[in-house]
Protein backbone atom coordinates (compact mmCIF):
# COMPACT_ATOMS: atom_id res chain seq x y z
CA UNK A 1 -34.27 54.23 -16.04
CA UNK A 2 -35.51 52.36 -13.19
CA UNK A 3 -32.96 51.02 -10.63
CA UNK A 4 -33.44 47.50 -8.56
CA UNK A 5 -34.77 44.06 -9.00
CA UNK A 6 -37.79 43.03 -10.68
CA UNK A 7 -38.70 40.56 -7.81
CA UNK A 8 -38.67 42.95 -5.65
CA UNK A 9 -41.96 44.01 -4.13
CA UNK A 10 -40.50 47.86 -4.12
CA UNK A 11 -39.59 47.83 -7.67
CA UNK A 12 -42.60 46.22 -8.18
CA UNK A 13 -45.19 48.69 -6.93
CA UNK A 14 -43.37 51.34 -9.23
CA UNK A 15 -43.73 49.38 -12.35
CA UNK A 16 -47.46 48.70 -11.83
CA UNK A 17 -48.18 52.70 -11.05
CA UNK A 18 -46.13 53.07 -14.30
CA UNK A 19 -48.89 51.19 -16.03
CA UNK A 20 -51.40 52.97 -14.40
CA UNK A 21 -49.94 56.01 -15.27
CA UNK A 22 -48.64 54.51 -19.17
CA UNK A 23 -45.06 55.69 -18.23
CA UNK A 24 -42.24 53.76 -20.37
CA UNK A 25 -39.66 52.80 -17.81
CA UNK A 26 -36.63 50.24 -18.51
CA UNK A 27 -34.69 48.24 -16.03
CA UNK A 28 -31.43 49.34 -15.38
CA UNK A 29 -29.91 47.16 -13.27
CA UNK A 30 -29.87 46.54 -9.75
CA UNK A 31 -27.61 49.13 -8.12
CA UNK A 32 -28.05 52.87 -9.08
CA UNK A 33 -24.71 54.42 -10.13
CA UNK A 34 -23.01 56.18 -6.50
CA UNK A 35 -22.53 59.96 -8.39
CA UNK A 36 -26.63 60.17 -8.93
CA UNK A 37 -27.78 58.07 -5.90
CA UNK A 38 -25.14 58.42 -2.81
CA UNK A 39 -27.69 56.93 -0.81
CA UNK A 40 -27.90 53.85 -2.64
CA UNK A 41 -31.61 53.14 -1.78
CA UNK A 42 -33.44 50.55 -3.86
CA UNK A 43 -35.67 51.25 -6.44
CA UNK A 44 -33.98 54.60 -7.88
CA UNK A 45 -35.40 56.30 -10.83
CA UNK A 46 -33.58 58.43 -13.47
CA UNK A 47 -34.90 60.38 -16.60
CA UNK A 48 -32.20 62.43 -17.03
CA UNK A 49 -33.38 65.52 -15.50
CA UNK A 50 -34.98 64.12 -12.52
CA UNK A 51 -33.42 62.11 -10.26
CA UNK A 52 -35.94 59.84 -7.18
CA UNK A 53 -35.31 57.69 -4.76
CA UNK A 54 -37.96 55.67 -2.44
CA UNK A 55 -40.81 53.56 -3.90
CA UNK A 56 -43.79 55.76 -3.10
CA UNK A 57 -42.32 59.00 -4.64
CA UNK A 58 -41.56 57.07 -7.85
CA UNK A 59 -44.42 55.26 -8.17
CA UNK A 60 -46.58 59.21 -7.58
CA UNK A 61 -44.54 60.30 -10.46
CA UNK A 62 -44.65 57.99 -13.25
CA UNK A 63 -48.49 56.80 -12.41
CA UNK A 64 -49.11 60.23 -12.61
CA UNK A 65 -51.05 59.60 -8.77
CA UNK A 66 -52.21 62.64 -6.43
CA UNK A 67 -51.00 61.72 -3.14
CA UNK A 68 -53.97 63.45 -1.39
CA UNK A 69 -54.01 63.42 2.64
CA UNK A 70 -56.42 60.53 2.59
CA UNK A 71 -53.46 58.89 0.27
CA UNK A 72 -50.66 59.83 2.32
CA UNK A 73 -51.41 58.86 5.69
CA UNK A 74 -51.66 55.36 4.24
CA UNK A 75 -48.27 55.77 2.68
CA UNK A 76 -47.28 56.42 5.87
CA UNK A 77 -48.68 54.38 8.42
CA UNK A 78 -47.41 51.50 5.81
CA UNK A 79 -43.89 52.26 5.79
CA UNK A 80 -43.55 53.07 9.81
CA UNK A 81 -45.89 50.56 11.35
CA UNK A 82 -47.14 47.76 8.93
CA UNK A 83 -44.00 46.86 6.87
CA UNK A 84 -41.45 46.69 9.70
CA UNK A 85 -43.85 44.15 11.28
CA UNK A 86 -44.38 42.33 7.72
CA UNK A 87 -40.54 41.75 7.09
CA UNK A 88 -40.22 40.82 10.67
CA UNK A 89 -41.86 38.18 10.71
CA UNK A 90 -41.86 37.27 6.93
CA UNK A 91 -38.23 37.34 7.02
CA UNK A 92 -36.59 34.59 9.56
CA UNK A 93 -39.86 32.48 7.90
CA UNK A 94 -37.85 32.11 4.36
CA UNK A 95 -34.58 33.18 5.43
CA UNK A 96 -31.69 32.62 7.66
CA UNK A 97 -32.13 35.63 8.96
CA UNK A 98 -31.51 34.97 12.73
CA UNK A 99 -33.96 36.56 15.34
CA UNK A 100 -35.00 35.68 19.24
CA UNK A 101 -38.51 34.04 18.56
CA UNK A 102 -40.11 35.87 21.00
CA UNK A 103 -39.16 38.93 18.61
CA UNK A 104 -40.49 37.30 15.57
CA UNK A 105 -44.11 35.90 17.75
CA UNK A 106 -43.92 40.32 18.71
CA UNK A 107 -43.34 41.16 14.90
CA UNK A 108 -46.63 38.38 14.08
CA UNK A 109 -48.74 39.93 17.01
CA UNK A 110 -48.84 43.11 16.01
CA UNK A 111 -48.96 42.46 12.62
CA UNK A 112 -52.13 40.26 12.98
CA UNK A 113 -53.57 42.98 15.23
CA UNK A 114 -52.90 46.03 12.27
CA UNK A 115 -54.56 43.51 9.84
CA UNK A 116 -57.63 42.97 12.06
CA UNK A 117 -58.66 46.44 12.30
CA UNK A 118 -57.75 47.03 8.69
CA UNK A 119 -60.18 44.02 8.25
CA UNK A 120 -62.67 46.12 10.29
CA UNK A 121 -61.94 49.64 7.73
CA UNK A 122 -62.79 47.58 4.90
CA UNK A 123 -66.49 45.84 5.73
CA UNK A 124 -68.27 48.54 3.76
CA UNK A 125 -64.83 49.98 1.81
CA UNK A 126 -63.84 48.24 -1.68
CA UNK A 127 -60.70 51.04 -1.42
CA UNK A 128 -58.68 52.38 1.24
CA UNK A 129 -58.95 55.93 0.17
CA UNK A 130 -62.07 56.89 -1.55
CA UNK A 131 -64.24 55.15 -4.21
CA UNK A 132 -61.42 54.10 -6.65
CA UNK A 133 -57.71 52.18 -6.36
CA UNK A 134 -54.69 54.71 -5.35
CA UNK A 135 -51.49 54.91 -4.84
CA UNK A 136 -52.53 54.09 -1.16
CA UNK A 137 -54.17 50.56 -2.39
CA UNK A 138 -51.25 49.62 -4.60
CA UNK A 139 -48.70 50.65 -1.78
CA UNK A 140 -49.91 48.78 1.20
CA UNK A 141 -50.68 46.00 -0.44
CA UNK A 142 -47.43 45.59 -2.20
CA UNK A 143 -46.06 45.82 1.33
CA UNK A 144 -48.53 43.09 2.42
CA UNK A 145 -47.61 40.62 -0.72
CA UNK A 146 -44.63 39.19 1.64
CA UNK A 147 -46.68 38.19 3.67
CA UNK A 148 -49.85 36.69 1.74
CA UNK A 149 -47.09 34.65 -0.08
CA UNK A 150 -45.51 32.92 2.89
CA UNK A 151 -47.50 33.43 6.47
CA UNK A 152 -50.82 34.29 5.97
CA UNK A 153 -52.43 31.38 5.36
CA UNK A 154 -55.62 29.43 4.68
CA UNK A 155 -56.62 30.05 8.48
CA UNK A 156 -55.71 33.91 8.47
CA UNK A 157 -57.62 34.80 5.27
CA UNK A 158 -61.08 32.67 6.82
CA UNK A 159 -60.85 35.51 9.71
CA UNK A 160 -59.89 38.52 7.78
CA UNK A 161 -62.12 38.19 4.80
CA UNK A 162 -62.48 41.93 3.93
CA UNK A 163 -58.61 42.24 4.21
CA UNK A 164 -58.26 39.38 1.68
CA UNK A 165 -60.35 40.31 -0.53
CA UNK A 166 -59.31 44.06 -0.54
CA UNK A 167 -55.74 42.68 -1.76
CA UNK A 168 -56.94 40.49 -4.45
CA UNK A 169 -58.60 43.16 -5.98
CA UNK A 170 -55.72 44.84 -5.88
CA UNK A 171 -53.52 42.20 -7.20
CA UNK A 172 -55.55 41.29 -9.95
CA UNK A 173 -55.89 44.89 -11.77
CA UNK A 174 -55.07 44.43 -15.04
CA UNK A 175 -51.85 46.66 -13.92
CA UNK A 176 -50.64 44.39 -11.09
CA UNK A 177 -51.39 41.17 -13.27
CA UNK A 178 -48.99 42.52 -16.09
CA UNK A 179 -46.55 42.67 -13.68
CA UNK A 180 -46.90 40.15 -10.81
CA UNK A 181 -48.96 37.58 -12.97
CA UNK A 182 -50.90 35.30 -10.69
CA UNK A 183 -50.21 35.57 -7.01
CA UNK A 184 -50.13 32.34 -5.11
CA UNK A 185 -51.27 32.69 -1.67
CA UNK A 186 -49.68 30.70 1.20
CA UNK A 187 -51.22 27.59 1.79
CA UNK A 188 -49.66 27.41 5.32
CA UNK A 189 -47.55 29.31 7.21
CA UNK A 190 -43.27 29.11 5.60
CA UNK A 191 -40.94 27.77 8.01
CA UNK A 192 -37.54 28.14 6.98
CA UNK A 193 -35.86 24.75 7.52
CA UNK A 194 -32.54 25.52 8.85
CA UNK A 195 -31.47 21.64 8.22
CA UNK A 196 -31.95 22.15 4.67
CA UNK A 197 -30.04 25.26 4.27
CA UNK A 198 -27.19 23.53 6.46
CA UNK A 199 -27.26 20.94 3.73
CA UNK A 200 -27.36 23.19 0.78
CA UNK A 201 -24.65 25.68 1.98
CA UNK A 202 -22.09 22.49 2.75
CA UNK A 203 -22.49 21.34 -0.81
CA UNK A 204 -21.88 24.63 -2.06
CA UNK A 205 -18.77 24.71 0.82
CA UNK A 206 -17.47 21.75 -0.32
CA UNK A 207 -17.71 22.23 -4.37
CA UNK A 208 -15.81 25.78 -3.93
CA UNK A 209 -12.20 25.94 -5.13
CA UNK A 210 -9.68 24.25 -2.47
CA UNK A 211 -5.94 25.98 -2.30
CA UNK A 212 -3.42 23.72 -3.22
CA UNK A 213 -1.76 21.30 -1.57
CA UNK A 214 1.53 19.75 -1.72
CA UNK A 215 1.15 16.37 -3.08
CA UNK A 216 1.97 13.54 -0.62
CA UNK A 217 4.63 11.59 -0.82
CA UNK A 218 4.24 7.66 -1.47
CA UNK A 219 4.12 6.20 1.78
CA UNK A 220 5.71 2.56 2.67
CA UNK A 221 3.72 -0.24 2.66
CA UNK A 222 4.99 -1.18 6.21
CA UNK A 223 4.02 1.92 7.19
CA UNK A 224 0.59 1.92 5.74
CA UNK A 225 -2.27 1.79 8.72
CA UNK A 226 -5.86 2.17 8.31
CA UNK A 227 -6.63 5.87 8.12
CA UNK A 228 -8.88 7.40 10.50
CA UNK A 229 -12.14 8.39 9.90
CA UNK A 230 -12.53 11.83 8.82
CA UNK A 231 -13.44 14.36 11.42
CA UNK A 232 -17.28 15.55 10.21
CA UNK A 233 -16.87 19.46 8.99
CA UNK A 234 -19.24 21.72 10.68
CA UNK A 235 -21.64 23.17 8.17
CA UNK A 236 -21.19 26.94 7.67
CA UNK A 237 -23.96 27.84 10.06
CA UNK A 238 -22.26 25.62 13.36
CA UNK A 239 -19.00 27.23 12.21
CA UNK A 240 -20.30 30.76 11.95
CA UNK A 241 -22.05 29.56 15.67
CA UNK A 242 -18.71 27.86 17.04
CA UNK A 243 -17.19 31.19 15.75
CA UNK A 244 -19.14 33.66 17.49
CA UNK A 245 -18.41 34.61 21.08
CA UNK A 246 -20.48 33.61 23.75
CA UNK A 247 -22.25 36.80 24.96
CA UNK A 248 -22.14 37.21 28.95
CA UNK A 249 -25.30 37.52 31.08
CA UNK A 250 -24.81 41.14 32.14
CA UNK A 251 -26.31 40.10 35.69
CA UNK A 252 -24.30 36.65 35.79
CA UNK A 253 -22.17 38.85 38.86
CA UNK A 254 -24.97 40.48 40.60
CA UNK A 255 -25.85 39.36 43.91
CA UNK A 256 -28.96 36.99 44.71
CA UNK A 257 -32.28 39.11 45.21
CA UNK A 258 -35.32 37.99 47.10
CA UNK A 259 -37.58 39.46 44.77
CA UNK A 260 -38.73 37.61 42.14
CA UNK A 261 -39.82 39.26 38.96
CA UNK A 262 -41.55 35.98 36.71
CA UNK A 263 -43.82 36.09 40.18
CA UNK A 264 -44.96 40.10 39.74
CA UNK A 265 -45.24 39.27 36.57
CA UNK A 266 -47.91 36.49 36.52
CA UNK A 267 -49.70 38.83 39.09
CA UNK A 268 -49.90 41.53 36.91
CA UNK A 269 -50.95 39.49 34.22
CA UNK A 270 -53.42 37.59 35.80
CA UNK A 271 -54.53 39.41 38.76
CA UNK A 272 -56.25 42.78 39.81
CA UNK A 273 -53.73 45.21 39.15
CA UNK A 274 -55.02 47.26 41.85
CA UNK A 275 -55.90 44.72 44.31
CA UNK A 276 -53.47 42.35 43.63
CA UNK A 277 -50.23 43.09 41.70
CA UNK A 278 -49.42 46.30 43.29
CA UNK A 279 -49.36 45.09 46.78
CA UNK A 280 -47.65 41.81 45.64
CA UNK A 281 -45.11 44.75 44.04
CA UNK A 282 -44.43 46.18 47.50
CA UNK A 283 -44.44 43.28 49.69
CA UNK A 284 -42.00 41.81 47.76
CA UNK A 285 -39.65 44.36 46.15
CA UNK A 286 -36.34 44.33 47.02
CA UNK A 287 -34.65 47.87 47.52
CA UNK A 288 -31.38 46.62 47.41
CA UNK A 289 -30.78 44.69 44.81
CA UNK A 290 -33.58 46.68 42.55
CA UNK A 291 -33.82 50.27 41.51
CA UNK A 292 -37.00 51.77 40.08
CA UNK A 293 -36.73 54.96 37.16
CA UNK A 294 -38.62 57.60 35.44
CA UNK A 295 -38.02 58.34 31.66
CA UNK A 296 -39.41 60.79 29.79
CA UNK A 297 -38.58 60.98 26.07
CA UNK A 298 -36.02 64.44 24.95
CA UNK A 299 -37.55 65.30 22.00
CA UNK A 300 -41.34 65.46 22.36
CA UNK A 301 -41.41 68.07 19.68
CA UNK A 302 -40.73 65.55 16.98
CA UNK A 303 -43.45 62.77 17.69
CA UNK A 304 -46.35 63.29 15.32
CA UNK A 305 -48.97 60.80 14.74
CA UNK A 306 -50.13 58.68 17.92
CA UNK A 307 -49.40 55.40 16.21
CA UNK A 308 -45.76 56.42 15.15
CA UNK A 309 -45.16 57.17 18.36
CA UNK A 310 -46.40 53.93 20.33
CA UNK A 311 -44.47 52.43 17.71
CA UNK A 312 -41.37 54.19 19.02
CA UNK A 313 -41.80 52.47 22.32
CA UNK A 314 -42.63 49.16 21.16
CA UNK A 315 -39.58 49.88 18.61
CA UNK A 316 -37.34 50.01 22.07
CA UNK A 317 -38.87 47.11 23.58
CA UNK A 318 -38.26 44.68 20.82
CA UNK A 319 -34.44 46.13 20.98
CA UNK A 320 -34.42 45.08 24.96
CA UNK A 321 -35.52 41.52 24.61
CA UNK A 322 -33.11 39.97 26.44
CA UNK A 323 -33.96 42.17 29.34
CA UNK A 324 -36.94 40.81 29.88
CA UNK A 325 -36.08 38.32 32.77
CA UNK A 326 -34.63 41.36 34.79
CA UNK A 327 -36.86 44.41 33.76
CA UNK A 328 -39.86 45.53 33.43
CA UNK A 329 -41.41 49.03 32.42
CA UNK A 330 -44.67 49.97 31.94
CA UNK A 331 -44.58 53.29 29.01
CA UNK A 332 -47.51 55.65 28.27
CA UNK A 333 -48.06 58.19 25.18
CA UNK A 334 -50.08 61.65 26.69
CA UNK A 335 -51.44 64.26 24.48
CA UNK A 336 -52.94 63.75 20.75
CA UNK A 337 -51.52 63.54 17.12
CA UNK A 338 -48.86 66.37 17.28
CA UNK A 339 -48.81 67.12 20.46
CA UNK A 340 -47.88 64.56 22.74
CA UNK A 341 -45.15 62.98 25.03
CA UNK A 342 -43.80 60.04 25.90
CA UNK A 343 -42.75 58.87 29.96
CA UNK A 344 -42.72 55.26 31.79
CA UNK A 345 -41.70 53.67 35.05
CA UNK A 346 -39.28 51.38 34.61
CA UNK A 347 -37.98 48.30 37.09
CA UNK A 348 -34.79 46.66 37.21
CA UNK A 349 -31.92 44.79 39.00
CA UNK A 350 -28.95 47.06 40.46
CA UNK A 351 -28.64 50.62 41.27
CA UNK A 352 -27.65 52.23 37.85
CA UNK A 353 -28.69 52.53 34.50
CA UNK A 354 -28.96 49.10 32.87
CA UNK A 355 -28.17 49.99 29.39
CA UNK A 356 -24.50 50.67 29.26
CA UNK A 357 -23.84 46.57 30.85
CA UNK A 358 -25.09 45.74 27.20
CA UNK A 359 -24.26 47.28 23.36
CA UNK A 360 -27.45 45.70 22.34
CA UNK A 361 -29.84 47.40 24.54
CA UNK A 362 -27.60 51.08 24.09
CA UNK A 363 -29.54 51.98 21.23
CA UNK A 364 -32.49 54.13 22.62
CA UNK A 365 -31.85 54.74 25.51
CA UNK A 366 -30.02 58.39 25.07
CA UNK A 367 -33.11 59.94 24.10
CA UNK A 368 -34.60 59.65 27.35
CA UNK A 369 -33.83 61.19 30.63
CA UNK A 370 -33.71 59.09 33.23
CA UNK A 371 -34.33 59.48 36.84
CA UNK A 372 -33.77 57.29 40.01
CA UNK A 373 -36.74 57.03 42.33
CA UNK A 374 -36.80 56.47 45.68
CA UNK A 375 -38.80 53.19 46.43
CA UNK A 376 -39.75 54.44 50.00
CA UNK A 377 -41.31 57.98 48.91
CA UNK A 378 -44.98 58.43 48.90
CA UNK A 379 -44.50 60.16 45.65
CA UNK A 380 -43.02 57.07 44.13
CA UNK A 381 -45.27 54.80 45.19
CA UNK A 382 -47.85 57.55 43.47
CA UNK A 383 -46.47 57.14 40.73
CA UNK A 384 -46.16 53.37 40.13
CA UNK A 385 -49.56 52.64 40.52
CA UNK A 386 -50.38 55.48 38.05
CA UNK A 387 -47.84 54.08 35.07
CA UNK A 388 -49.19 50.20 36.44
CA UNK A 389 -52.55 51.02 35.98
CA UNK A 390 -52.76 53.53 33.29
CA UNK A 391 -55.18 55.68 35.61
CA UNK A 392 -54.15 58.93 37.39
CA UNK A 393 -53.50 62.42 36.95
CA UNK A 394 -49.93 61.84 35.83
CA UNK A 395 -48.52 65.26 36.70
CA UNK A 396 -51.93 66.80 34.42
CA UNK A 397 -50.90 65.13 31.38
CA UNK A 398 -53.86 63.34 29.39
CA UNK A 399 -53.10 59.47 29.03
CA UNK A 400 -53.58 57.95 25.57
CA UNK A 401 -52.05 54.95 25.45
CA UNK A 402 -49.87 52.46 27.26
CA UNK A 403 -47.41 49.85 26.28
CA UNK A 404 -45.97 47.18 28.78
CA UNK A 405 -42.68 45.57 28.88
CA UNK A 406 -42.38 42.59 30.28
């Protein structure tokens, strides 16, 4: 017994490794009973001795699939790095699903960067592991169907040919076919029309039940005036909006600064960091109403792969968005696959730890340690043009990549 939705792309990858595999599965409904599955995670598999959970481990056992090294690393590079971007930016495309749209344009830049060195893997591959489709082929590209369906379009697939054709050899195995049938690519990017939905979920407000009302009584004919017009009801998305609090600007108290951060920015951006947007950092900064902070991450003895870990950082970043306009942080990964660590220098307004003035940016914060620097020590200065400029010898640790928030 198989638990989820058929129209799921999950589900989905499990019933075409079944195929592969000629295992006899049957749908069993959408939720897996609570005693067997406490976890409730979607698809769930039950044969009566064995009970699985999670779409790769299913779809290994019933296609009867070796997940090999070369297999697994794709398993897991898919579910970490690639599918959280897919759904990112697949999601608030076809949904109501409310994110900042500089999130979402984060979520579609690194997506489109993964895909273009996958693109690159696959000029002289017809696989991703080896000479014949996996468990690693029907995975990833299950994960990538999203996002062929509704955002990469006409324009995407001219520039990423080896991707696109990689997935529709997938997709059209005699497997996949069974159970996807014929998948229609997007013709242009989906963008959900919130107007629509406004108008759709009013009609479905309005045609619910109403409670009962007293019935009126008769009124006079003298009495009888021309009745008002009807005050418009707010759609269910304006009420949810008019019922939300307005959040506070954490720094709406804070005093006036002469430094201006959008300026740094644009320097670093645009100008020699060396030459340029480091002095314009120190001419400028202002001491008072700024601090400046080292981090290093607690727990370097659980980062593994290099890319799991950048995606840590860039994990926290997308969590501070609305930081932006009073922060910035520039966060490097040292060391190699299993042996690495994680520290930044980060900039922002007031004297203490920014994170506790929201609960959206508390989230990641705890598992660093934080420390205040002193803007007028040599060391300090050291420092920030090491973590600006991604060159130095950091303290002896070996840079290996850099991530930038601003």
């Amino acid at each position: 017994k198989l638990y989820g939705s058929a129209s799921n792309f999950r589900v989905q990858k499990v019933l075409i490794a079944a195929k592969l595999g000629k295992s006899e599965v049957e749908l069993a409904g959408e939720q897996p009973p609570a005693d067997k599955f406490p976890f409730g995670q979607i698809p769930a598999f039950d044969d009566g001795e064995k009970q699985l959970f999670g779409s790769d481990a299913i779809a290994a056992y019933l296609g009867k699939l070796t997940v090999c090294p070369g297999v697994a690393q794709w398993l897991q590079w898919a579910e970490a790095s690639l599918l959280p971007n897919v759904l990112g930016y697949v999601l608030p495309s076809v949904s109501a699903a409310a994110l900042d749209g500089a999130v979402v344009a984060s979520y579609k830049a690194e997506l489109y960067a993964q895909l273009a060195l996958l693109n690159k893997y696959l000029v002289s591959r017809t696989y991703l592991a080896g000479e014949r489709l996996s468990l690693a082929d029907i995975s990833v590209a299950l994960d990538l169907l999203p996002a062929f369906q509704h955002v990469l379009d006409g324009a995407f697939r001219k520039e990423n040919v080896n991707v696109t054709r990689w997935f529709q050899t997938v997709v059209n195995q005699p497997a996949a076919k069974e159970v996807l049938g014929e998948v229609k690519l997007a013709e242009k990017v989906a963008v959900f029309n919130q107007a629509e939905f406004c108008k759709v979920a009013s009609k479905l407000s309005s045609a619910a039940p109403k409670e009962n009302k007293k019935k009126e009584e008769p009124k006079k004919k003298e009495e009888k005036k021309k009745e008002a017009a009807p005050k418009e009801e707010l759609d269910l998305a304006d009420e949810a909006a008019a019922a939300e609090p307005k959040s506070k600007d954490p720094f709406a108290e804070f005093p006036k600064s002469s430094f201006v951060l959008d300026a740094f920015k644009r320097s670093y951006s645009n100008e020699d960091t060396l030459t340029k947007a480091i002095p314009h950092f120190w001419e400028n900064f202002d001491k008072e109403g700024w601090s400046i902070w080292y981090a290093e991450y607690k727990f370097p003895q659980e980062l593994t792969l290099a890319f799991m870990s950048c995606n840590l950082i860039s994990g926290m970043f997308q969590r501070l968005e609305k930081l932006k306009k009073n922060g910035f942080a520039s966060v490097c990964l040292f060391g190699t696959d299993n042996n690495s660590t994680i520290s930044g220098v980060w900039v922002w307004r007031g004297q203490e730890l920014v994170f506790p003035l929201s609960d959206d940016w508390q989230v990641d914060y705890e598992s660093y340690d934080w420390k205040k620097l002193n803007p007028d020590d040599a060391e300090t200065k050291k420092m920030v043009q090491e973590y600006f400029m991604w060159e130095g010898d950091f303290g002896g640790k070996t840079f290996n990549q850099g991530k930038i928030f601003k």
